[in-house]
C-alpha atoms as a PDB file:
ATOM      1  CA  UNK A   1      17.939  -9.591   2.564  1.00  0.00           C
ATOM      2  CA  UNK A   2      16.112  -6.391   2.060  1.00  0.00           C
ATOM      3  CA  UNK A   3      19.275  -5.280  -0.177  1.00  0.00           C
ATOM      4  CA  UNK A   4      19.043  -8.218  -2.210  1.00  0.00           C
ATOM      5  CA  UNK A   5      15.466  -8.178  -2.682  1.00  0.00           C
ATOM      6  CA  UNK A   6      15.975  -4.346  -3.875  1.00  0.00           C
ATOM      7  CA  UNK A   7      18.733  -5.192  -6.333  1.00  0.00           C
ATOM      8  CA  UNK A   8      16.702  -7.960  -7.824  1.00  0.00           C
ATOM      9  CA  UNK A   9      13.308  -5.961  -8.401  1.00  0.00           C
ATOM     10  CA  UNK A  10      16.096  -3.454 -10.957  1.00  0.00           C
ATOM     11  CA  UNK A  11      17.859  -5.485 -12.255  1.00  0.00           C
ATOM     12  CA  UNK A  12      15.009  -7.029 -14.200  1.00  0.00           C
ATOM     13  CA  UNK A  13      14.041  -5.822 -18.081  1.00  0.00           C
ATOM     14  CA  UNK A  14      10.720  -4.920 -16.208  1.00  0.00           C
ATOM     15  CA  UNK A  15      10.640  -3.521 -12.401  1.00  0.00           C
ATOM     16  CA  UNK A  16       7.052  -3.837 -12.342  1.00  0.00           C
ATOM     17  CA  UNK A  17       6.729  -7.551 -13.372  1.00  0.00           C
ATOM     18  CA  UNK A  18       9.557  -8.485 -11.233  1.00  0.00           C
ATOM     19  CA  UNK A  19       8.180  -6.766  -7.903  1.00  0.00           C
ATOM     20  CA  UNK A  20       5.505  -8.699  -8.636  1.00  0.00           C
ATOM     21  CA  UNK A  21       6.921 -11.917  -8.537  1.00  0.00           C
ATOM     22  CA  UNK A  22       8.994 -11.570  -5.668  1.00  0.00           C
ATOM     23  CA  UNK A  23       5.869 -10.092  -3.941  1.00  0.00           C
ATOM     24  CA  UNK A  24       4.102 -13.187  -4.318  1.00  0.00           C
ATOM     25  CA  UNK A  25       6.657 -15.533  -2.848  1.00  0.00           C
ATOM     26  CA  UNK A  26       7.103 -12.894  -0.009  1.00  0.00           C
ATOM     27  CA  UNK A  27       3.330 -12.592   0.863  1.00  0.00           C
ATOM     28  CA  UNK A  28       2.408 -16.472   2.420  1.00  0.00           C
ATOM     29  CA  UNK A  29       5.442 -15.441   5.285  1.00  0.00           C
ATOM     30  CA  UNK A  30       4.387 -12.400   5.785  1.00  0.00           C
ATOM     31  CA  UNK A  31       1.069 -13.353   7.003  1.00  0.00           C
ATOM     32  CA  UNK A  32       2.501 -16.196   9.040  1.00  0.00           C
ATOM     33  CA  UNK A  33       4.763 -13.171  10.861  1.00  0.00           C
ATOM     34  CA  UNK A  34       2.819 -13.604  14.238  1.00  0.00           C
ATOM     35  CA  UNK A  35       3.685 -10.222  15.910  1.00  0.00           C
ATOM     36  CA  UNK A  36       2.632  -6.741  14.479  1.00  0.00           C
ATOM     37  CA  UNK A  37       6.084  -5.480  15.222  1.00  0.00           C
ATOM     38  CA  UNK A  38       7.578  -7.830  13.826  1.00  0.00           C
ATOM     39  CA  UNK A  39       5.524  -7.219   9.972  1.00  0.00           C
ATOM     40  CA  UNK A  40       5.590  -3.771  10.651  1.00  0.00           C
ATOM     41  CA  UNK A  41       9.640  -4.208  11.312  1.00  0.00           C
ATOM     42  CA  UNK A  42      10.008  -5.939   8.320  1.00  0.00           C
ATOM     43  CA  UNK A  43       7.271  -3.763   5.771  1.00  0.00           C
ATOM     44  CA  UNK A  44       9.340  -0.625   7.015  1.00  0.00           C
ATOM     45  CA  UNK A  45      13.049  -2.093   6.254  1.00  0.00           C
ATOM     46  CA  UNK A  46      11.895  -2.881   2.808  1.00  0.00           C
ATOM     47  CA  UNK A  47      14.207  -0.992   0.615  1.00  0.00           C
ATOM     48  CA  UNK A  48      12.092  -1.327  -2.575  1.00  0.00           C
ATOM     49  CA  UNK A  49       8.946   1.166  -2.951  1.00  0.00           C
ATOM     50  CA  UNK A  50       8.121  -0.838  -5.302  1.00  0.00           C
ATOM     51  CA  UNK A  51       7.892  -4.566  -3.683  1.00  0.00           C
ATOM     52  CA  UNK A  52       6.599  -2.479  -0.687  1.00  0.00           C
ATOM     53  CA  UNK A  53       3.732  -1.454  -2.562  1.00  0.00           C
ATOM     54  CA  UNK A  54       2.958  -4.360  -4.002  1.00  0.00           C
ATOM     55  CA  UNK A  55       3.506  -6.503  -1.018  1.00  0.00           C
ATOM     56  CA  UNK A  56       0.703  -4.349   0.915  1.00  0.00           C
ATOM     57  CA  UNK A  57      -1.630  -4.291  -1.763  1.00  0.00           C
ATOM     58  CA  UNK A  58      -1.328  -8.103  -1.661  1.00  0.00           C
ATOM     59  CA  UNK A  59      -1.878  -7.743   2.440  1.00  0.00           C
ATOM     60  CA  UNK A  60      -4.964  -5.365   1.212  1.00  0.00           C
ATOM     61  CA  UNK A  61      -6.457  -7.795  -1.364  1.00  0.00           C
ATOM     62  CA  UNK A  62      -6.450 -10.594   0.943  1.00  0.00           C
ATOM     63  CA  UNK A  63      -8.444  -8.292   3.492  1.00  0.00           C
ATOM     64  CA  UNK A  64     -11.028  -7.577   1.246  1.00  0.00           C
ATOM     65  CA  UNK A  65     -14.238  -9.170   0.784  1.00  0.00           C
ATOM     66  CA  UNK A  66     -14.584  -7.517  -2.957  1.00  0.00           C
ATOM     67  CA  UNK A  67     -11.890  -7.672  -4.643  1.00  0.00           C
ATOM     68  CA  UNK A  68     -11.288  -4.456  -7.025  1.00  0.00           C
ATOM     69  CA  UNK A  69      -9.457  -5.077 -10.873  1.00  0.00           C
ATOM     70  CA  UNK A  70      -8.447  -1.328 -10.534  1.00  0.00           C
ATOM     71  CA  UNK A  71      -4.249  -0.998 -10.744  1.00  0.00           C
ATOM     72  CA  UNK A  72      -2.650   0.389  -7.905  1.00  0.00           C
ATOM     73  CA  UNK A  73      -3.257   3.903  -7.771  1.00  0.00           C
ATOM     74  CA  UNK A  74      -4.636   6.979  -5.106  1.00  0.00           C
ATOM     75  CA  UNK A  75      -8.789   5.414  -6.336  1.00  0.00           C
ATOM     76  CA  UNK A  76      -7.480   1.961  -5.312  1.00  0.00           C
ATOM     77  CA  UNK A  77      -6.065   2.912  -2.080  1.00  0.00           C
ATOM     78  CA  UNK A  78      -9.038   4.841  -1.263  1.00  0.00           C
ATOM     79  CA  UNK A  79     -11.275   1.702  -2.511  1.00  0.00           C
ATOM     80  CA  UNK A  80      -8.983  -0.092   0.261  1.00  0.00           C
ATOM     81  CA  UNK A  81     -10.089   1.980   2.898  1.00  0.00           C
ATOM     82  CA  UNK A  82     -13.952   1.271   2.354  1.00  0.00           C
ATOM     83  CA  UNK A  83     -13.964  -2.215   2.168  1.00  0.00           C
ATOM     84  CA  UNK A  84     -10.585  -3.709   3.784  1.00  0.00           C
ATOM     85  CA  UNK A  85     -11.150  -5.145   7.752  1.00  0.00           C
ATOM     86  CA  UNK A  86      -7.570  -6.695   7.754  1.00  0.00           C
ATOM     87  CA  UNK A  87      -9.044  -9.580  10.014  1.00  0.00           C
ATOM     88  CA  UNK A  88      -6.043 -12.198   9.175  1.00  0.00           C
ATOM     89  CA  UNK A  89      -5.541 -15.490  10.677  1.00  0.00           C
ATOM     90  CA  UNK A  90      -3.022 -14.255  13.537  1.00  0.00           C
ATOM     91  CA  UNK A  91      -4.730 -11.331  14.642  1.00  0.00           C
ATOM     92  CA  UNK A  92      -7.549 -13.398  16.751  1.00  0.00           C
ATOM     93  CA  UNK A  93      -6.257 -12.246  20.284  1.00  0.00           C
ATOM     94  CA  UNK A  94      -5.566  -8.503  19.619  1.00  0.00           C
ATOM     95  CA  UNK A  95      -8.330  -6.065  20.785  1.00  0.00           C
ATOM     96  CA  UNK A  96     -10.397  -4.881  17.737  1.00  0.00           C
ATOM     97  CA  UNK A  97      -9.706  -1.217  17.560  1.00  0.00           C
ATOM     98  CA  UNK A  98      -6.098  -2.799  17.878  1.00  0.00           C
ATOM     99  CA  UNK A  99      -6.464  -4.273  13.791  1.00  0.00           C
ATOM    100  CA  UNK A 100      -7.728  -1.302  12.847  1.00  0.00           C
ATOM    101  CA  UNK A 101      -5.011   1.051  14.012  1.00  0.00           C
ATOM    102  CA  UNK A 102      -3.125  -1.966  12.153  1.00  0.00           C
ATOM    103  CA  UNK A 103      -4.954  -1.360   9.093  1.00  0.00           C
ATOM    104  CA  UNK A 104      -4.573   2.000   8.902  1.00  0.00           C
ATOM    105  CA  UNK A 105      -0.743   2.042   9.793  1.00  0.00           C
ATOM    106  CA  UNK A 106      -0.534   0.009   6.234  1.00  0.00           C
ATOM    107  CA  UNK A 107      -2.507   1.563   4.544  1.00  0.00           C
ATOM    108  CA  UNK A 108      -0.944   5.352   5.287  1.00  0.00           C
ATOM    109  CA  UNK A 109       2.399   2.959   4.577  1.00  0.00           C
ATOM    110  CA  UNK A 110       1.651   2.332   1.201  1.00  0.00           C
ATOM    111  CA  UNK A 111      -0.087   5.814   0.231  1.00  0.00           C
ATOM    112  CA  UNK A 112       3.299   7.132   1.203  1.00  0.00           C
ATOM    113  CA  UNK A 113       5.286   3.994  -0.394  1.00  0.00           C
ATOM    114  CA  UNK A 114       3.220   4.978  -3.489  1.00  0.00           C
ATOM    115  CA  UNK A 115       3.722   8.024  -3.649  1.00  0.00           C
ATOM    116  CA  UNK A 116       7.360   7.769  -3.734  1.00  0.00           C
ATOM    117  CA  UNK A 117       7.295   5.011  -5.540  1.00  0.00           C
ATOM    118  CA  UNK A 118       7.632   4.030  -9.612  1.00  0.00           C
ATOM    119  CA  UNK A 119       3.849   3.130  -9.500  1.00  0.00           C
ATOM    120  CA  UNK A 120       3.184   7.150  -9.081  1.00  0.00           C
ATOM    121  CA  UNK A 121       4.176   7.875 -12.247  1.00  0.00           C
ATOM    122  CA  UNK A 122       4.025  11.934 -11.703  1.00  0.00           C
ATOM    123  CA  UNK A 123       6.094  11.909  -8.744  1.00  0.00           C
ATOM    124  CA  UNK A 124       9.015   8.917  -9.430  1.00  0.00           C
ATOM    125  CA  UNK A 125       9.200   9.305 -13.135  1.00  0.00           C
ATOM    126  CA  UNK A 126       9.935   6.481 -15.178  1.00  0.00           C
ATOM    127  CA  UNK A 127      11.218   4.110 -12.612  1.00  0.00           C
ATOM    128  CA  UNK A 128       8.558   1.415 -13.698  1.00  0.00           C
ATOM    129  CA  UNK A 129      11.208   0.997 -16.705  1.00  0.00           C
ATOM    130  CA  UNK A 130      14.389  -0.913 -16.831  1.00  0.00           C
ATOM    131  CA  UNK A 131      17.716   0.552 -15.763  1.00  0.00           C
ATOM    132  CA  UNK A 132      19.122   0.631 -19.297  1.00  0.00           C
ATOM    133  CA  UNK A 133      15.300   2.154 -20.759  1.00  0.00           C
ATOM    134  CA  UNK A 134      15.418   4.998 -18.158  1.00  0.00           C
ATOM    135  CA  UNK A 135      18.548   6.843 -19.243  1.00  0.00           C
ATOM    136  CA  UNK A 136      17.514   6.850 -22.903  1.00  0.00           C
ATOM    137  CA  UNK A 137      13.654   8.303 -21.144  1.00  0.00           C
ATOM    138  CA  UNK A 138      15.586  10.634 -19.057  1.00  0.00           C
ATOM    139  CA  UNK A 139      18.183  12.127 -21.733  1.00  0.00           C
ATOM    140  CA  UNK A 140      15.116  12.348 -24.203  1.00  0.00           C
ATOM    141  CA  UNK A 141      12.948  14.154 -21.096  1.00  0.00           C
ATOM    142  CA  UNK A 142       9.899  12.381 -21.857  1.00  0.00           C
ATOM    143  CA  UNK A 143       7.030  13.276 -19.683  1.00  0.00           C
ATOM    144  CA  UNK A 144       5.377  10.451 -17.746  1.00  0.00           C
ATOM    145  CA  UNK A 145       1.758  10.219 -17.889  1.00  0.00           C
ATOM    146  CA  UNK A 146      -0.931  10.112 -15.322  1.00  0.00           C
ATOM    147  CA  UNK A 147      -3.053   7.331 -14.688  1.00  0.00           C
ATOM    148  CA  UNK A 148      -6.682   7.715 -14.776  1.00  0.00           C
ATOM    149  CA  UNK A 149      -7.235   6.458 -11.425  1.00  0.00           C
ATOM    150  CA  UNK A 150      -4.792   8.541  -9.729  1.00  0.00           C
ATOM    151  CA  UNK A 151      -7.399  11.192 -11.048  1.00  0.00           C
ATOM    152  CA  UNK A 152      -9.351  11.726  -7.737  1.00  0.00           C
ATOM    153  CA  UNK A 153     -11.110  14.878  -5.843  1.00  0.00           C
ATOM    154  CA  UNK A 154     -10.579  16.106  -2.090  1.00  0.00           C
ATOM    155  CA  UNK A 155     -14.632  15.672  -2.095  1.00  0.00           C
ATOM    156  CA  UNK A 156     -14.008  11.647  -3.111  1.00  0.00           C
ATOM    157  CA  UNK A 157     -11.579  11.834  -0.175  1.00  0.00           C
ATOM    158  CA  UNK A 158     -13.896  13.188   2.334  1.00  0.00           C
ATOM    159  CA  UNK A 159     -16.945  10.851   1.206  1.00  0.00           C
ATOM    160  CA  UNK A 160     -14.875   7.476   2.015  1.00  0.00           C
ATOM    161  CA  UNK A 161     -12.810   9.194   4.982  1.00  0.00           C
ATOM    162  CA  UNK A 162     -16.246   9.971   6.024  1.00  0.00           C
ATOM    163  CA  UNK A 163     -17.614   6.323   5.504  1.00  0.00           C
ATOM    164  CA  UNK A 164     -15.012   4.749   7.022  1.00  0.00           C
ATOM    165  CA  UNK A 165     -15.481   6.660  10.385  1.00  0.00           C
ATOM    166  CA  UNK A 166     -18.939   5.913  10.223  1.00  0.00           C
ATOM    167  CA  UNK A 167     -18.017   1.953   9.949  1.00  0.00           C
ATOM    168  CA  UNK A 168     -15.418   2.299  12.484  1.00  0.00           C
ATOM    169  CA  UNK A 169     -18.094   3.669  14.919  1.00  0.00           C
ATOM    170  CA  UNK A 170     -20.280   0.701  14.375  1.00  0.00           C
ATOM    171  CA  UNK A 171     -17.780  -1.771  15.047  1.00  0.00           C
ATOM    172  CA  UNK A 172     -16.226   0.007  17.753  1.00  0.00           C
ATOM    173  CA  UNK A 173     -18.703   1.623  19.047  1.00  0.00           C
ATOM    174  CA  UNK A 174     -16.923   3.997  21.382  1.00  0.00           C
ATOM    175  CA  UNK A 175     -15.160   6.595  20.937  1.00  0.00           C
ATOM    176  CA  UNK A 176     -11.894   6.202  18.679  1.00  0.00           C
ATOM    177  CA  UNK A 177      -8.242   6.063  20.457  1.00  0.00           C
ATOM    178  CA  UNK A 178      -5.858   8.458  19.728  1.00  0.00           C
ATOM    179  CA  UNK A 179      -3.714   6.144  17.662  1.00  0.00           C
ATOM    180  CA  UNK A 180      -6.449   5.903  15.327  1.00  0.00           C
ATOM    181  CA  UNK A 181      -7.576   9.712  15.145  1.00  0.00           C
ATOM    182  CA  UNK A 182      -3.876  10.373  14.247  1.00  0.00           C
ATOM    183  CA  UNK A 183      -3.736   7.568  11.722  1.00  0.00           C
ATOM    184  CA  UNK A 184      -6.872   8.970   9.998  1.00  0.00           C
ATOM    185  CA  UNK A 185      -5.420  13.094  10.113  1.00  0.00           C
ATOM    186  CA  UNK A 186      -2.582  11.224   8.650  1.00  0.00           C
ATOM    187  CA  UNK A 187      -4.047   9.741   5.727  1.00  0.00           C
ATOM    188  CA  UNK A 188      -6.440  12.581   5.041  1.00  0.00           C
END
């Protein structure tokens, strides 16, 4: 499945549109997947960075009580941080620090699915083009360009880091476990 699903996000005129598609078909089963292991199982076998990304941000959006018009990027990911609680339907028995080590196992998931992905333009090159467009980009080396909201400072970093620990600690209100400490090192 994961193969095909890979295979049909290229072989579209546009990636991007495509992953999108597929993403939105994908998403209703994915939060009917009653066991964490079993959506992180099948989030981590997906062969496309592309439909991964896209299938989290979906996961994100739906967590959010704001949602945000700004395309995926390092701004957006951070704007998920601040304002996602991941508090879906099938979570309603798991301990609350529990979602939360949840929430940021996806979200450190799709910074590094992004970041390998053809949404980062810098790092993947021109993957958000067809298969037959990228040889002609690649043979011509044309640069890829930077989004402006991939644009962001280690201060902007700390400041919602920061705020999310501080929102953490007055839901939790103990001190955090060690799953989540990692998660957080991670992501910073």
């Amino acid at each position: 499945l994961q193969r095909m699903l890979s295979i049909a996000v290229e072989v579209d005129k546009s990636p991007n549109c495509s992953s999108c598609k597929i993403a939105d078909v994908i998403f209703p089963f994915i939060l009917n997947i009653p066991l964490r292991s079993q959506r992180e199982a099948f989030l981590n076998t997906t062969e496309s960075q592309l439909l991964r990304c896209k299938l989290l941000e979906l996961l994100f959006h739906h967590s959010c009580d704001v949602p945000t018009t700004l395309p995926l990027s390092l701004a957006k990911i951070l704007y998920f941080l601040s304002h996602s609680s991941l508090l879906l339907p099938y979570q309603d028995e798991t301990a609350t620090w529990e979602r939360w080590d949840e929430m940021l196992q996806y979200l450190n998931l799709l910074l590094l699915s992004y970041q390998s992905s053809p949404l980062c333009v810098p790092l993947a090159g021109h993957l958000r083009s067809s298969l037959s467009d990228r040889m002609d980009l690649i043979l011509q080396k044309a640069k890829p360009k930077l989004q402006v909201s991939d644009d962001i400072s280690p201060l902007d970093i700390e400041l919602k880091i920061e705020d999310f620990i501080g929102r953490m600690q007055h839901i939790l209100g103990q001190p955090f476990p060690l799953q989540i400490t990692e998660k957080l090192c991670m992501f910073r």
